[in-house]
Protein backbone atom coordinates (compact mmCIF):
# COMPACT_ATOMS: atom_id res chain seq x y z
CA UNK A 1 94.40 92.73 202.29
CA UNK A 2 95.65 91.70 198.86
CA UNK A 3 98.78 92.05 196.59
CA UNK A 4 98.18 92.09 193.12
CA UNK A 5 95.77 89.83 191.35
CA UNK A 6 97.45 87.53 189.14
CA UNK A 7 96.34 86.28 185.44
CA UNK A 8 94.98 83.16 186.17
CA UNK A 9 93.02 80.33 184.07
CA UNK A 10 91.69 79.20 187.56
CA UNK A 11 89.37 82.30 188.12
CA UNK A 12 85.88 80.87 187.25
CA UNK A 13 86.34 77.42 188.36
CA UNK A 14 84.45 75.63 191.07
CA UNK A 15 86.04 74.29 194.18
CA UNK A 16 85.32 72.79 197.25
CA UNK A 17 86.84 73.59 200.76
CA UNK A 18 88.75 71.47 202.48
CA UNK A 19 87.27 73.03 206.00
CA UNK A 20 83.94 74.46 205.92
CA UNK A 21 83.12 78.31 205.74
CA UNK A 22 79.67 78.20 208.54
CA UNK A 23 78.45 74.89 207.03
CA UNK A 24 79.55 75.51 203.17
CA UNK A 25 82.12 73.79 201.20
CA UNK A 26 81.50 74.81 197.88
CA UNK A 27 82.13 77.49 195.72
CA UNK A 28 83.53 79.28 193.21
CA UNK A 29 87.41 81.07 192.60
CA UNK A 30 86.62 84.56 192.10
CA UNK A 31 90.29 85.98 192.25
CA UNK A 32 94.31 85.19 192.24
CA UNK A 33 96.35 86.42 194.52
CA UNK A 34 100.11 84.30 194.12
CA UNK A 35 99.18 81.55 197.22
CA UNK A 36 95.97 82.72 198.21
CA UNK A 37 92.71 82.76 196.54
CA UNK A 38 89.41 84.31 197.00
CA UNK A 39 86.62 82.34 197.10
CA UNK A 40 82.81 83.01 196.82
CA UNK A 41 81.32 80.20 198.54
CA UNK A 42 77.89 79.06 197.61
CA UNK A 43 75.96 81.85 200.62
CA UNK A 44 77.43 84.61 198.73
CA UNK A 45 80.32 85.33 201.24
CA UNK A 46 84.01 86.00 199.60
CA UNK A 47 86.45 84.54 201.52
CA UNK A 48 90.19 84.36 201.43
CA UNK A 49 91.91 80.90 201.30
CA UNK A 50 95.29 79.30 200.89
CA UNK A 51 95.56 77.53 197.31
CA UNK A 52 96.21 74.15 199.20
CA UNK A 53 92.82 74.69 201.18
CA UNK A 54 90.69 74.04 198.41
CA UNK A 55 90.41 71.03 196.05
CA UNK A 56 89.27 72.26 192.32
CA UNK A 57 86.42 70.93 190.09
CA UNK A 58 87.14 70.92 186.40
């Protein structure tokens, strides 16, 4: 499902979704994968996302 996880400063930052996972839009960047990231949104589910999905909050 994934390549290899990139370094990233991102991982650890807060985000909200541009479409909503089941009702949730927020959460927080939990790995770097090159174009996509995943995402655990605030129910607990990880989900995979294109960078240009989500909008960050620093």
């Amino acid at each position: 499902m994934y390549n290899e996880e990139e370094a990233s400063d991102i991982v650890g930052e807060y985000c909200t979704l541009l479409e909503d996972y089941k009702g949730y839009t927020t959460g927080e960047v939990v790995g770097d994968y090159g174009c996509q990231l995943v995402v655990k949104v605030t129910s607990g589910a990880e989900i995979t996302v294109y960078r240009d999905e989500v909008i960050l909050l620093k």
